[in-house]
PDB file of N, CA and C in Angstrom:
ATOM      1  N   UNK A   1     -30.212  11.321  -6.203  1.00  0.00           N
ATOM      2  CA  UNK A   1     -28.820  10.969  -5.989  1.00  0.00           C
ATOM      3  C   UNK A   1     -28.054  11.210  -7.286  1.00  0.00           C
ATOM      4  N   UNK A   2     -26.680  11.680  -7.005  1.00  0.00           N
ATOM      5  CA  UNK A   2     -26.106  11.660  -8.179  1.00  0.00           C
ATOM      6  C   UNK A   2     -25.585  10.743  -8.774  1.00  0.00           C
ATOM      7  N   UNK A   3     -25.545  10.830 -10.052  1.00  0.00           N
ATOM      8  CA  UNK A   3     -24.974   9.312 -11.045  1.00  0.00           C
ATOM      9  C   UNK A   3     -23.322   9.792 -11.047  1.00  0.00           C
ATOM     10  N   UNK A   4     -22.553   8.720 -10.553  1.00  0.00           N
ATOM     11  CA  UNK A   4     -21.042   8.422 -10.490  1.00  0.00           C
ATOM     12  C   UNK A   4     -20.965   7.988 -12.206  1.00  0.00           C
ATOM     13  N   UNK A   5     -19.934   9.067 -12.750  1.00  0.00           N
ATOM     14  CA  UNK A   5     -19.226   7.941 -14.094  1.00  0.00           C
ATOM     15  C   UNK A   5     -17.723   7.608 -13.607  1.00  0.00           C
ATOM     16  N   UNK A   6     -17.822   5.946 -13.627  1.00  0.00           N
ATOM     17  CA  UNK A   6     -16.821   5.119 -13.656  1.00  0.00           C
ATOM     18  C   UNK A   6     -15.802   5.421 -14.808  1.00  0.00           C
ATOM     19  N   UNK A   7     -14.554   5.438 -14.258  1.00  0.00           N
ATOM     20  CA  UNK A   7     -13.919   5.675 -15.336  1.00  0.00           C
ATOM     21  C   UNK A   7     -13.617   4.163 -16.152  1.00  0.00           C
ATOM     22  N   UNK A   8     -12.850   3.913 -17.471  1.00  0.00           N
ATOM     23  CA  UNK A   8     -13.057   2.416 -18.006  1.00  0.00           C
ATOM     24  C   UNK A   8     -12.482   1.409 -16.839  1.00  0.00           C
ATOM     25  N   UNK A   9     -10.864   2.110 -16.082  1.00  0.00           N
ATOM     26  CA  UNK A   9     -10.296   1.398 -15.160  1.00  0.00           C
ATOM     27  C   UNK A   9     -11.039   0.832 -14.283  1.00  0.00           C
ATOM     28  N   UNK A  10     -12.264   1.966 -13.748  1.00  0.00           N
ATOM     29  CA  UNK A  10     -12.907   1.676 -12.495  1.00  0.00           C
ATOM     30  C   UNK A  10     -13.634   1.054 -12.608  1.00  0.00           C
ATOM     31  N   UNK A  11     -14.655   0.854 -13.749  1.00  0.00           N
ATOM     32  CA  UNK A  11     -15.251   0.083 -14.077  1.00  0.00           C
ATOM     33  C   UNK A  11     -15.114  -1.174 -14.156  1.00  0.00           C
ATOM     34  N   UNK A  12     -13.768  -1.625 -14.560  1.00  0.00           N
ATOM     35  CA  UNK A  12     -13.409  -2.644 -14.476  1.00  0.00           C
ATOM     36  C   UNK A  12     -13.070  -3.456 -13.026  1.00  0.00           C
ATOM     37  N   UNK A  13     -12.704  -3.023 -12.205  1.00  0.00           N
ATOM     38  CA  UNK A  13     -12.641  -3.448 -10.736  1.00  0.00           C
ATOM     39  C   UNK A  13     -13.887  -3.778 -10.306  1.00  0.00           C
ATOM     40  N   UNK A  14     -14.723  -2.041 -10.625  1.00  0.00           N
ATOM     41  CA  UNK A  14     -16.162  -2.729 -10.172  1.00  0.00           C
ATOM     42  C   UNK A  14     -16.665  -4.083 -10.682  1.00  0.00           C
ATOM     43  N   UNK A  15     -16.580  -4.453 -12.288  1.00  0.00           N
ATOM     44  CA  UNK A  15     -16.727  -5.739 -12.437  1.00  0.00           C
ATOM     45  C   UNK A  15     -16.621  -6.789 -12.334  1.00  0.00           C
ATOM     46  N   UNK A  16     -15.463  -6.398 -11.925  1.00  0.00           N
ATOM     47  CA  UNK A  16     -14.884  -8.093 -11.591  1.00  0.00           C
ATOM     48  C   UNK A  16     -14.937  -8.078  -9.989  1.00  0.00           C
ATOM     49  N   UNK A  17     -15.443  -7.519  -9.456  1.00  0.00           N
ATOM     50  CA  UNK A  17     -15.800  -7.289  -7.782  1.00  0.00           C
ATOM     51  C   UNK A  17     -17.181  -7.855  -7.603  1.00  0.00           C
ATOM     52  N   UNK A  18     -17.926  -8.165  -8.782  1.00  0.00           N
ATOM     53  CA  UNK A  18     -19.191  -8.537  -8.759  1.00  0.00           C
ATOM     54  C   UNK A  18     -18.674 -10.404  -9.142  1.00  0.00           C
ATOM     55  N   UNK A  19     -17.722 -10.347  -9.344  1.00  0.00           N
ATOM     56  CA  UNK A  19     -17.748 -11.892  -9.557  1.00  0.00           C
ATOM     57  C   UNK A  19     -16.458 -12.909  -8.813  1.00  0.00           C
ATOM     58  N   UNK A  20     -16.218 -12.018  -7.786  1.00  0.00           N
ATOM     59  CA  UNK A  20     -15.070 -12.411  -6.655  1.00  0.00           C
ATOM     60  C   UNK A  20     -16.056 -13.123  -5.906  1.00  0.00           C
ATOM     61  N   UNK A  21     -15.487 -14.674  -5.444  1.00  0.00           N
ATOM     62  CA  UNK A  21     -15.689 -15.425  -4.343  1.00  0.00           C
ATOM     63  C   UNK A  21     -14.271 -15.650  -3.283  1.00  0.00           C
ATOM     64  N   UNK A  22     -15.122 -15.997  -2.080  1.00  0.00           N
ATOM     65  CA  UNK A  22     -14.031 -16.103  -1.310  1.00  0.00           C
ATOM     66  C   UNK A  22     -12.941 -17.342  -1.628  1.00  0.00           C
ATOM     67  N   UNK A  23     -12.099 -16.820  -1.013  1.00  0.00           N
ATOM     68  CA  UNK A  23     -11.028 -18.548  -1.458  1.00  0.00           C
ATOM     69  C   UNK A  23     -10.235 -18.704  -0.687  1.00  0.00           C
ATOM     70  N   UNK A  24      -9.976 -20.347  -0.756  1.00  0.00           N
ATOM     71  CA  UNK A  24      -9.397 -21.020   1.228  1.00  0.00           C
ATOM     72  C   UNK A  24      -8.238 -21.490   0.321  1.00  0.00           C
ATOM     73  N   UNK A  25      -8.295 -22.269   1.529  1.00  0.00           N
ATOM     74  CA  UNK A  25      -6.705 -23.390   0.989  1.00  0.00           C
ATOM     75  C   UNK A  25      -5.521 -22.988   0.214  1.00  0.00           C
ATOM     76  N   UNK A  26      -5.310 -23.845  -0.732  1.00  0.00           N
ATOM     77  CA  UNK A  26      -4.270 -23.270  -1.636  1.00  0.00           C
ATOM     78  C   UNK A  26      -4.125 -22.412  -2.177  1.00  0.00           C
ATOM     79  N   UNK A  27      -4.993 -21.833  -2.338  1.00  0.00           N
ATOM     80  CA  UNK A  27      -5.017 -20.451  -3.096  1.00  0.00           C
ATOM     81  C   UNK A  27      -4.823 -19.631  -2.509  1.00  0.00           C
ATOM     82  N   UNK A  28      -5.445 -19.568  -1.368  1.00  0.00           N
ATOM     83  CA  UNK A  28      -5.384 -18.682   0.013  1.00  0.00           C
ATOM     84  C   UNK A  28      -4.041 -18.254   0.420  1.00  0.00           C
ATOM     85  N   UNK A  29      -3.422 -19.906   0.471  1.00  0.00           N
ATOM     86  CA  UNK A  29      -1.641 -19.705   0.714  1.00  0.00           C
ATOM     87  C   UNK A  29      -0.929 -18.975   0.087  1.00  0.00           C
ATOM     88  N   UNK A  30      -1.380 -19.254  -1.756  1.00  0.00           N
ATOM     89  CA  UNK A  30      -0.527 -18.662  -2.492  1.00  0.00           C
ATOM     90  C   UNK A  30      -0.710 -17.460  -3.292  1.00  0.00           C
ATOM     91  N   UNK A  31      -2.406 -16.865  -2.456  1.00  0.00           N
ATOM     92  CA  UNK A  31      -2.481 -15.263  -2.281  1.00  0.00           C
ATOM     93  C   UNK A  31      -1.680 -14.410  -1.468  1.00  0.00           C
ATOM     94  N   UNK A  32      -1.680 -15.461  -0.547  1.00  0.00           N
ATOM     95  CA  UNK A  32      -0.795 -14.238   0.367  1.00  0.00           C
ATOM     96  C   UNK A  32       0.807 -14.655   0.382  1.00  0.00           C
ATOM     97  N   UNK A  33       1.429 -16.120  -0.278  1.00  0.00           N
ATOM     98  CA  UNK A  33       2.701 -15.223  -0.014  1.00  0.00           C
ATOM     99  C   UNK A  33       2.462 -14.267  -1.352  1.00  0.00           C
ATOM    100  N   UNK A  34       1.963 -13.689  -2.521  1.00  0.00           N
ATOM    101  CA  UNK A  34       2.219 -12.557  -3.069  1.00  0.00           C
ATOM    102  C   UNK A  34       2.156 -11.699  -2.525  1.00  0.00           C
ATOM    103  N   UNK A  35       1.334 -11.668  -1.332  1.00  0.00           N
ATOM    104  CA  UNK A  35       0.790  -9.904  -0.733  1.00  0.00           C
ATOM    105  C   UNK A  35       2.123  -9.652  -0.209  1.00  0.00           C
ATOM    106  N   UNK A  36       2.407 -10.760   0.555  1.00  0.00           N
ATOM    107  CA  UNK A  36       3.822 -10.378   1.799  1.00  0.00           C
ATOM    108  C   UNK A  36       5.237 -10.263   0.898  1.00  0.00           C
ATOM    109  N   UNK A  37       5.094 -11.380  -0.746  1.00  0.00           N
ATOM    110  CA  UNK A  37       6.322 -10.901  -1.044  1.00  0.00           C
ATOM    111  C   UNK A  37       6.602  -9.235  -1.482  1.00  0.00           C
ATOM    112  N   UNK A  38       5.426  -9.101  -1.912  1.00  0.00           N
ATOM    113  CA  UNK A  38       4.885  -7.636  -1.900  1.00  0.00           C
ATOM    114  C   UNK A  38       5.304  -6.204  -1.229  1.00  0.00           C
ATOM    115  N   UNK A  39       4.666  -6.739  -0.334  1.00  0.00           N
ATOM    116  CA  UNK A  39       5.108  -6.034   0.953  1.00  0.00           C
ATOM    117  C   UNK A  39       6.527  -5.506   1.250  1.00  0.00           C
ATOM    118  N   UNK A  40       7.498  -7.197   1.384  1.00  0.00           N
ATOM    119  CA  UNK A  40       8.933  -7.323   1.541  1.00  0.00           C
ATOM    120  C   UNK A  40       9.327  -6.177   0.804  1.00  0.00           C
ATOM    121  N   UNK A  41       9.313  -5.957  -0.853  1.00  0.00           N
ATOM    122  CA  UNK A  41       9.493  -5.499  -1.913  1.00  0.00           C
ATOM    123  C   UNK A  41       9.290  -3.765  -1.169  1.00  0.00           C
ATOM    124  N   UNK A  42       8.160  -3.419  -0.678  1.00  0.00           N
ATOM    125  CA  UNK A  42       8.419  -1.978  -0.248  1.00  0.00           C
ATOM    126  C   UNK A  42       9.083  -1.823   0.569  1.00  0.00           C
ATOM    127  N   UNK A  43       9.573  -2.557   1.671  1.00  0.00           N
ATOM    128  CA  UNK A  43      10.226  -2.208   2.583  1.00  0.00           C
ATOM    129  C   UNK A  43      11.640  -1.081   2.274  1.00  0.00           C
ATOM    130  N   UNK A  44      11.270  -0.081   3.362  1.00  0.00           N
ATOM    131  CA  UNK A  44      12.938   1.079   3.335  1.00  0.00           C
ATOM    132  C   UNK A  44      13.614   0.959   4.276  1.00  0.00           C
ATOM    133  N   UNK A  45      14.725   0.760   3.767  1.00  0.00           N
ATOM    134  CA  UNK A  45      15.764   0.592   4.879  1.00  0.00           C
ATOM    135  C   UNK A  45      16.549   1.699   4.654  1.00  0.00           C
ATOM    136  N   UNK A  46      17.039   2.731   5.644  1.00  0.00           N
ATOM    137  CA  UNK A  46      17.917   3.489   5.552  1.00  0.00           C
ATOM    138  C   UNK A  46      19.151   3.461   5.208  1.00  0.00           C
ATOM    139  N   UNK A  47      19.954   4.599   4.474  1.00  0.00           N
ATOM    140  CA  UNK A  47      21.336   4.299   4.340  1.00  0.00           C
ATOM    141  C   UNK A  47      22.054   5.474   4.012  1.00  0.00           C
ATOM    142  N   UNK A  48      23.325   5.342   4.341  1.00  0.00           N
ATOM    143  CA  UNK A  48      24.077   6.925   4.296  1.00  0.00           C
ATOM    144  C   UNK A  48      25.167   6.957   2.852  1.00  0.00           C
ATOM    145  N   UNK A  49      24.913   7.441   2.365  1.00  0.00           N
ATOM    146  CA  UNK A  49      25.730   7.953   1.134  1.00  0.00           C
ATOM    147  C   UNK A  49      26.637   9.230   0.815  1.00  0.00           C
ATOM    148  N   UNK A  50      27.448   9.061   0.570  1.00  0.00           N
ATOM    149  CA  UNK A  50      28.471  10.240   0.281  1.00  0.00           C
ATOM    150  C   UNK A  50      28.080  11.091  -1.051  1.00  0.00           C
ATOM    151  N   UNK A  51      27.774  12.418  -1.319  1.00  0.00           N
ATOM    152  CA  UNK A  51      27.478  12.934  -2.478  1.00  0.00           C
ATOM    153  C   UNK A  51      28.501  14.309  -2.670  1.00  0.00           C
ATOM    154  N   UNK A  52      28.324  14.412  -3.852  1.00  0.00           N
ATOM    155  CA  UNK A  52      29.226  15.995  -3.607  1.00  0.00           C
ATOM    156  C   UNK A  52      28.027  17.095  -3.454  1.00  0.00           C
ATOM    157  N   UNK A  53      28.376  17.854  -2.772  1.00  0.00           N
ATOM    158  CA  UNK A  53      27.854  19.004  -2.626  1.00  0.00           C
ATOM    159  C   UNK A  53      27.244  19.870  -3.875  1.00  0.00           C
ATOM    160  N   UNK A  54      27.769  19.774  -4.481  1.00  0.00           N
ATOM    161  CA  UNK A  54      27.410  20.356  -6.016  1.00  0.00           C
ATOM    162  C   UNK A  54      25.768  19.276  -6.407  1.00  0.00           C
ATOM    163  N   UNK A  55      25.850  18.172  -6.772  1.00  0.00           N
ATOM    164  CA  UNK A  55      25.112  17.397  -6.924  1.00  0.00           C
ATOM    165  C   UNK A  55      23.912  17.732  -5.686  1.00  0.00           C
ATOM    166  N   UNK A  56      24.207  17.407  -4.773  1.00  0.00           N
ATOM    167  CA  UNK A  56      23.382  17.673  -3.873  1.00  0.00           C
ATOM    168  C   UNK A  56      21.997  18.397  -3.604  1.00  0.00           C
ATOM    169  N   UNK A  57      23.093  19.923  -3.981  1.00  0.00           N
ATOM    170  CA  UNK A  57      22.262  21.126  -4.376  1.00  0.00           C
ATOM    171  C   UNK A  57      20.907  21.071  -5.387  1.00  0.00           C
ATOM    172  N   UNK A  58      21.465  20.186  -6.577  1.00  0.00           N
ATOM    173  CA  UNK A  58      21.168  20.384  -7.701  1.00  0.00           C
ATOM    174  C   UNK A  58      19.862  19.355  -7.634  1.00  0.00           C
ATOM    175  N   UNK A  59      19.955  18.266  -7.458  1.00  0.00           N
ATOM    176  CA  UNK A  59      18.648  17.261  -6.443  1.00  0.00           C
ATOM    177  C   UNK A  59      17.928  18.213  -5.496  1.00  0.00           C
ATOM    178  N   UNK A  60      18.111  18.772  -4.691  1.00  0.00           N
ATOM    179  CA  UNK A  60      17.069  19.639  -4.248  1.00  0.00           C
ATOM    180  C   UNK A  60      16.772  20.260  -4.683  1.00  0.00           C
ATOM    181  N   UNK A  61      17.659  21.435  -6.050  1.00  0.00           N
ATOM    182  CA  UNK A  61      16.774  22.601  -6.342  1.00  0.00           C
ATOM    183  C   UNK A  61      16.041  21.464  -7.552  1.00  0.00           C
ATOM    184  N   UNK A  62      15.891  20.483  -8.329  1.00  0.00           N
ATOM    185  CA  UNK A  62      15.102  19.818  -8.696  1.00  0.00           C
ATOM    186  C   UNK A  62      14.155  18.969  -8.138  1.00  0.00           C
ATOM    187  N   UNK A  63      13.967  18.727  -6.878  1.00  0.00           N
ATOM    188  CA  UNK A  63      13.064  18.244  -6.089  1.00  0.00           C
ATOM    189  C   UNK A  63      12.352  19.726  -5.965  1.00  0.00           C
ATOM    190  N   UNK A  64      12.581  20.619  -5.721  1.00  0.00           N
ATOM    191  CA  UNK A  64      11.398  21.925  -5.545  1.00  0.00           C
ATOM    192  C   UNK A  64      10.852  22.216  -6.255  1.00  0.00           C
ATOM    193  N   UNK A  65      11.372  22.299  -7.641  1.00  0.00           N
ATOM    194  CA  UNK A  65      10.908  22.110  -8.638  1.00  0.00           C
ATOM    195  C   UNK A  65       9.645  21.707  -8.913  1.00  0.00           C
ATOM    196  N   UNK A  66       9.888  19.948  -8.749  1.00  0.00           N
ATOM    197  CA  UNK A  66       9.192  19.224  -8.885  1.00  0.00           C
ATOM    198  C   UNK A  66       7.907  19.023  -7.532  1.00  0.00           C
ATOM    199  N   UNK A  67       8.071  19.948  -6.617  1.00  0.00           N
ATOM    200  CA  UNK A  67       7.255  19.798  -5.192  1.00  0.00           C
ATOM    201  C   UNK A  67       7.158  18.690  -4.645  1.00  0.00           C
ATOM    202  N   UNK A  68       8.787  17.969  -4.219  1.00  0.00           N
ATOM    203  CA  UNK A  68       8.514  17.017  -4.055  1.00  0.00           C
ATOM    204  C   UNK A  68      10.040  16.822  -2.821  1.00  0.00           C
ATOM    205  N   UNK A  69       9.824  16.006  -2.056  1.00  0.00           N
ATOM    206  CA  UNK A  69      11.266  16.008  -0.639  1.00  0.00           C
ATOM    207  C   UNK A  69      12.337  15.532  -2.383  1.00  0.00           C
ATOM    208  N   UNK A  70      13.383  15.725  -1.330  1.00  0.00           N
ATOM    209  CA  UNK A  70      14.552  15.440  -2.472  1.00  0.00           C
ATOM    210  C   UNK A  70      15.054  14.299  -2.250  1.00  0.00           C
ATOM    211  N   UNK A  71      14.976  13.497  -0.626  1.00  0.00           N
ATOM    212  CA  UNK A  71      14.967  12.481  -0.863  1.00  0.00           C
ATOM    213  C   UNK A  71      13.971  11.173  -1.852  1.00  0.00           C
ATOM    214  N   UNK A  72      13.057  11.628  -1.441  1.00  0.00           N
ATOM    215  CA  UNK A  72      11.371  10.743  -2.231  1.00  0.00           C
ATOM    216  C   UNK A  72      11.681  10.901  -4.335  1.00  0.00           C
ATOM    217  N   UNK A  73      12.866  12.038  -4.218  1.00  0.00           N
ATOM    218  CA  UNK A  73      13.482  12.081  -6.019  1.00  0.00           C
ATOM    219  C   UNK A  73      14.589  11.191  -6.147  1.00  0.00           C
ATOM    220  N   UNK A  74      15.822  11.144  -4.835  1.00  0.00           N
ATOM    221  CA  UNK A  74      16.643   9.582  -5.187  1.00  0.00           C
ATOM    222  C   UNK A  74      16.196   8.512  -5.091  1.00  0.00           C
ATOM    223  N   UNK A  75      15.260   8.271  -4.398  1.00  0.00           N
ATOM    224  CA  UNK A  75      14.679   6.888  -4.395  1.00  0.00           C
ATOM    225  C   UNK A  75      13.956   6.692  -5.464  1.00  0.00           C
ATOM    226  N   UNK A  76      13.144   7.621  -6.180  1.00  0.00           N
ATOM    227  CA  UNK A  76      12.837   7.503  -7.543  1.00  0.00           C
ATOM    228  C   UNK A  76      13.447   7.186  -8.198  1.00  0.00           C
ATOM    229  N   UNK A  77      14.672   8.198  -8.200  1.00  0.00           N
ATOM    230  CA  UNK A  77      15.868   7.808  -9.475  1.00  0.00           C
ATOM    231  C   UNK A  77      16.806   6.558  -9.264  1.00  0.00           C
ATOM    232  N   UNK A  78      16.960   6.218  -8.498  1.00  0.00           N
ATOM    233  CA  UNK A  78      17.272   4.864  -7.830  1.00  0.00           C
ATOM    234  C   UNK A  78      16.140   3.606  -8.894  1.00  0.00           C
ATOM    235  N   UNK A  79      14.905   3.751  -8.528  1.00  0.00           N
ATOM    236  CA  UNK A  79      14.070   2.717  -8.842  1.00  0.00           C
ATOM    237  C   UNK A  79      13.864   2.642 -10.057  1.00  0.00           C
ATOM    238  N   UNK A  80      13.777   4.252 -10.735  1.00  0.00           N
ATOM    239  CA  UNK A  80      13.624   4.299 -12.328  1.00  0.00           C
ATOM    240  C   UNK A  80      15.065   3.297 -12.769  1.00  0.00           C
ATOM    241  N   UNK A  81      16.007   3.631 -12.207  1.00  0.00           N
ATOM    242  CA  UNK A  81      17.447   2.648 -12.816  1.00  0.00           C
ATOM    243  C   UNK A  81      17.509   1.483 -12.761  1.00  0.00           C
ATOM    244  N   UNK A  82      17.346   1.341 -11.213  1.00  0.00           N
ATOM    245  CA  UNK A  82      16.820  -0.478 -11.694  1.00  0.00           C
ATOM    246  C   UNK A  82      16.129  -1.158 -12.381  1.00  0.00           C
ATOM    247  N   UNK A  83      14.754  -0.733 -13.052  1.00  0.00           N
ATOM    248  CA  UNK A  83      13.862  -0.757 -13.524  1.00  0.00           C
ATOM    249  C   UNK A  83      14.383  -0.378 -15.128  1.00  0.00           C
ATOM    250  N   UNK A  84      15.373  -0.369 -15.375  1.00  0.00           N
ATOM    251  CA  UNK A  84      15.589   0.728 -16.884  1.00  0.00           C
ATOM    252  C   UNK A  84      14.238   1.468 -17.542  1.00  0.00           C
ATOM    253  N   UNK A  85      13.574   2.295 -16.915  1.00  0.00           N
ATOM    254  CA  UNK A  85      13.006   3.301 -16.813  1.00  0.00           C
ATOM    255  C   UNK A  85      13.834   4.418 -16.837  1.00  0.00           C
ATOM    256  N   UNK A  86      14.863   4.567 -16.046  1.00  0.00           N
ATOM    257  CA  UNK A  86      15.248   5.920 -16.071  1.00  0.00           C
ATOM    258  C   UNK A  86      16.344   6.283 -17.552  1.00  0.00           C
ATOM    259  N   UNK A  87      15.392   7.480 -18.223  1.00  0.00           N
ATOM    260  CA  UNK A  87      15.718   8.105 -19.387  1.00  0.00           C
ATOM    261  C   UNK A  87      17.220   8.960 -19.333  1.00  0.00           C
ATOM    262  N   UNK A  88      17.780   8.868 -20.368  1.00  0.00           N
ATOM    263  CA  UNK A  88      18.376  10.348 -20.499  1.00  0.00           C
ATOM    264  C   UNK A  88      18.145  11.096 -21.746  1.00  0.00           C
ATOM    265  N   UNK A  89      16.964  12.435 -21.713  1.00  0.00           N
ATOM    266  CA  UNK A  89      16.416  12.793 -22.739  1.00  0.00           C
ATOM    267  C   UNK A  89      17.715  13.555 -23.784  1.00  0.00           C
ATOM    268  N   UNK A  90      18.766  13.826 -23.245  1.00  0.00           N
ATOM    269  CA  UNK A  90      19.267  14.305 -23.805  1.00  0.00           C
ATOM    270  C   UNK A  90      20.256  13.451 -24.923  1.00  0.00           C
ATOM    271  N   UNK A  91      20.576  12.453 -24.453  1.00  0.00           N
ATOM    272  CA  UNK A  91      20.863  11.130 -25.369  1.00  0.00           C
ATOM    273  C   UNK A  91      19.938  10.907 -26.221  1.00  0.00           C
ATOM    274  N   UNK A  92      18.608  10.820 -26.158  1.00  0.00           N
ATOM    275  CA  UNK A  92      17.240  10.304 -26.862  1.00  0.00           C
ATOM    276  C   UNK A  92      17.167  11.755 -27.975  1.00  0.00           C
ATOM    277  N   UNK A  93      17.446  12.602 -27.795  1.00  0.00           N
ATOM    278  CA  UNK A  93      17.129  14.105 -28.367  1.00  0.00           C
ATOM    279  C   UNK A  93      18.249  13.983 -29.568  1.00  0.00           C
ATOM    280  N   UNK A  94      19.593  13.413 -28.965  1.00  0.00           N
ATOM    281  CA  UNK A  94      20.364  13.647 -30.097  1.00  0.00           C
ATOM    282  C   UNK A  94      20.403  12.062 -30.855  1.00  0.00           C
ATOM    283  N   UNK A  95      19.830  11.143 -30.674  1.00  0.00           N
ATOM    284  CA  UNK A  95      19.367   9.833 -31.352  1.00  0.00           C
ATOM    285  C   UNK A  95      18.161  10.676 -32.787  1.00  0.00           C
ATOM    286  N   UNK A  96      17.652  11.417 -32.014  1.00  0.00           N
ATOM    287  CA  UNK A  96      16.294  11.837 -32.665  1.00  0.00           C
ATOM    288  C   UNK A  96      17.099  12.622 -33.826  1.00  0.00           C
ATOM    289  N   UNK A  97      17.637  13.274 -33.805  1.00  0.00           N
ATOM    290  CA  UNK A  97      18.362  14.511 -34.337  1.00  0.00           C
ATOM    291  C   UNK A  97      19.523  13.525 -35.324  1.00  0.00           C
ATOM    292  N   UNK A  98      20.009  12.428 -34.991  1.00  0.00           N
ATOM    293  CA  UNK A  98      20.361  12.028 -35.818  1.00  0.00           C
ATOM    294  C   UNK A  98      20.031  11.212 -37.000  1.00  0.00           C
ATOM    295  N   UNK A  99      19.111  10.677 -36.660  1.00  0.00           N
ATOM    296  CA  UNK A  99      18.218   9.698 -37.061  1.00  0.00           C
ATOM    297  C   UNK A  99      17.215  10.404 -38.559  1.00  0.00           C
ATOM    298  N   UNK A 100      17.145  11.576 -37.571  1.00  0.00           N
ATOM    299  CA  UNK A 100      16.395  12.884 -38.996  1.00  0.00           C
ATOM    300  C   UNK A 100      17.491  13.019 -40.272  1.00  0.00           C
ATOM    301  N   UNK A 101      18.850  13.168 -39.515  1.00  0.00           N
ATOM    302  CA  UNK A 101      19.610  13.708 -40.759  1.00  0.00           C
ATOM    303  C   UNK A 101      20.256  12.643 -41.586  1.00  0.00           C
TER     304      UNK A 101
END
Protein backbone atom coordinates (compact mmCIF):
# COMPACT_ATOMS: atom_id res chain seq x y z
CA UNK A 1 0.00 0.00 0.00
CA UNK A 2 1.05 3.35 -0.54
CA UNK A 3 2.25 5.74 2.27
CA UNK A 4 -0.07 9.08 2.19
CA UNK A 5 2.13 12.30 3.33
CA UNK A 6 -0.15 14.42 5.38
CA UNK A 7 0.35 17.73 4.79
CA UNK A 8 1.17 19.83 8.45
CA UNK A 9 -2.69 21.14 8.05
CA UNK A 10 -3.85 17.62 7.53
CA UNK A 11 -2.12 16.28 9.93
CA UNK A 12 -3.44 18.25 12.25
CA UNK A 13 -7.21 17.36 11.78
CA UNK A 14 -6.07 13.91 11.62
CA UNK A 15 -4.94 14.54 15.20
CA UNK A 16 -7.19 15.96 16.81
CA UNK A 17 -9.81 13.44 15.14
CA UNK A 18 -8.08 10.88 17.24
CA UNK A 19 -9.11 12.70 20.34
CA UNK A 20 -12.81 13.88 19.48
CA UNK A 21 -15.58 12.48 21.76
CA UNK A 22 -19.05 12.69 21.20
CA UNK A 23 -20.93 15.58 22.96
CA UNK A 24 -24.71 16.02 24.19
CA UNK A 25 -26.37 18.67 25.97
CA UNK A 26 -25.04 21.99 26.14
CA UNK A 27 -22.54 21.80 24.06
CA UNK A 28 -24.44 20.03 21.58
CA UNK A 29 -26.86 23.15 21.61
CA UNK A 30 -24.20 25.49 21.34
CA UNK A 31 -22.45 23.46 18.47
CA UNK A 32 -25.02 23.78 16.42
CA UNK A 33 -26.40 27.14 16.78
CA UNK A 34 -22.69 27.89 15.25
CA UNK A 35 -23.22 25.46 12.37
CA UNK A 36 -26.73 27.12 11.50
CA UNK A 37 -25.46 30.62 12.33
CA UNK A 38 -23.04 29.53 9.79
CA UNK A 39 -25.02 28.41 7.42
CA UNK A 40 -27.46 31.67 7.72
CA UNK A 41 -24.10 33.57 6.90
CA UNK A 42 -23.90 31.70 3.32
CA UNK A 43 -27.11 32.11 2.38
CA UNK A 44 -27.68 34.06 -1.45
CA UNK A 45 -30.27 35.96 -1.98
CA UNK A 46 -30.70 37.45 -5.30
CA UNK A 47 -30.72 41.01 -6.37
CA UNK A 48 -30.86 43.36 -9.35
CA UNK A 49 -28.45 46.17 -9.73
CA UNK A 50 -28.01 48.88 -12.15
CA UNK A 51 -24.35 49.04 -13.69
CA UNK A 52 -23.02 50.95 -16.58
CA UNK A 53 -22.29 49.13 -19.42
CA UNK A 54 -18.76 50.13 -19.63
CA UNK A 55 -18.09 48.61 -16.15
CA UNK A 56 -19.93 45.72 -16.95
CA UNK A 57 -17.88 44.75 -19.83
CA UNK A 58 -14.87 45.24 -17.97
CA UNK A 59 -16.02 42.59 -14.91
CA UNK A 60 -16.47 40.09 -17.47
CA UNK A 61 -13.55 40.58 -19.59
CA UNK A 62 -11.84 40.24 -15.98
CA UNK A 63 -13.81 37.36 -14.86
CA UNK A 64 -12.36 35.43 -18.15
CA UNK A 65 -9.46 36.32 -17.34
CA UNK A 66 -9.57 35.03 -14.23
CA UNK A 67 -11.77 31.66 -15.46
CA UNK A 68 -14.18 32.45 -13.42
CA UNK A 69 -18.52 33.50 -13.99
CA UNK A 70 -18.44 37.28 -13.56
CA UNK A 71 -20.99 37.11 -11.33
CA UNK A 72 -19.01 34.56 -8.61
CA UNK A 73 -16.14 38.03 -9.18
CA UNK A 74 -18.94 40.64 -7.68
CA UNK A 75 -19.77 38.67 -5.01
CA UNK A 76 -16.15 38.34 -4.32
CA UNK A 77 -15.58 41.89 -4.64
CA UNK A 78 -18.54 42.60 -2.62
CA UNK A 79 -17.16 40.26 0.30
CA UNK A 80 -13.47 41.29 -0.09
CA UNK A 81 -15.11 45.03 0.86
CA UNK A 82 -16.90 44.14 3.59
CA UNK A 83 -14.27 42.28 4.95
CA UNK A 84 -11.57 45.21 4.19
CA UNK A 85 -9.74 42.73 2.25
CA UNK A 86 -10.35 44.29 -0.85
CA UNK A 87 -6.95 46.03 -2.03
CA UNK A 88 -6.28 48.79 -4.33
CA UNK A 89 -2.76 47.87 -5.60
CA UNK A 90 -2.44 50.82 -7.26
CA UNK A 91 -2.82 53.09 -4.14
CA UNK A 92 -0.41 50.52 -2.24
CA UNK A 93 2.22 50.88 -5.35
CA UNK A 94 2.28 54.56 -5.05
CA UNK A 95 2.43 54.40 -0.91
CA UNK A 96 5.44 52.10 -1.82
CA UNK A 97 6.98 54.55 -4.25
CA UNK A 98 6.61 57.12 -1.88
CA UNK A 99 7.71 55.85 1.08
CA UNK A 100 11.17 54.88 -1.00
CA UNK A 101 11.70 58.49 -1.89
Amino acid sequence: MKEVKLSKFEQEIEDAAELMVPITGEKKEKLDAIIASAAEKRKKKSISIRISEHDLNRIKEQSAAEGIPYQTLITSIIHKYLNGSLVDESAIRRAIRLMKS
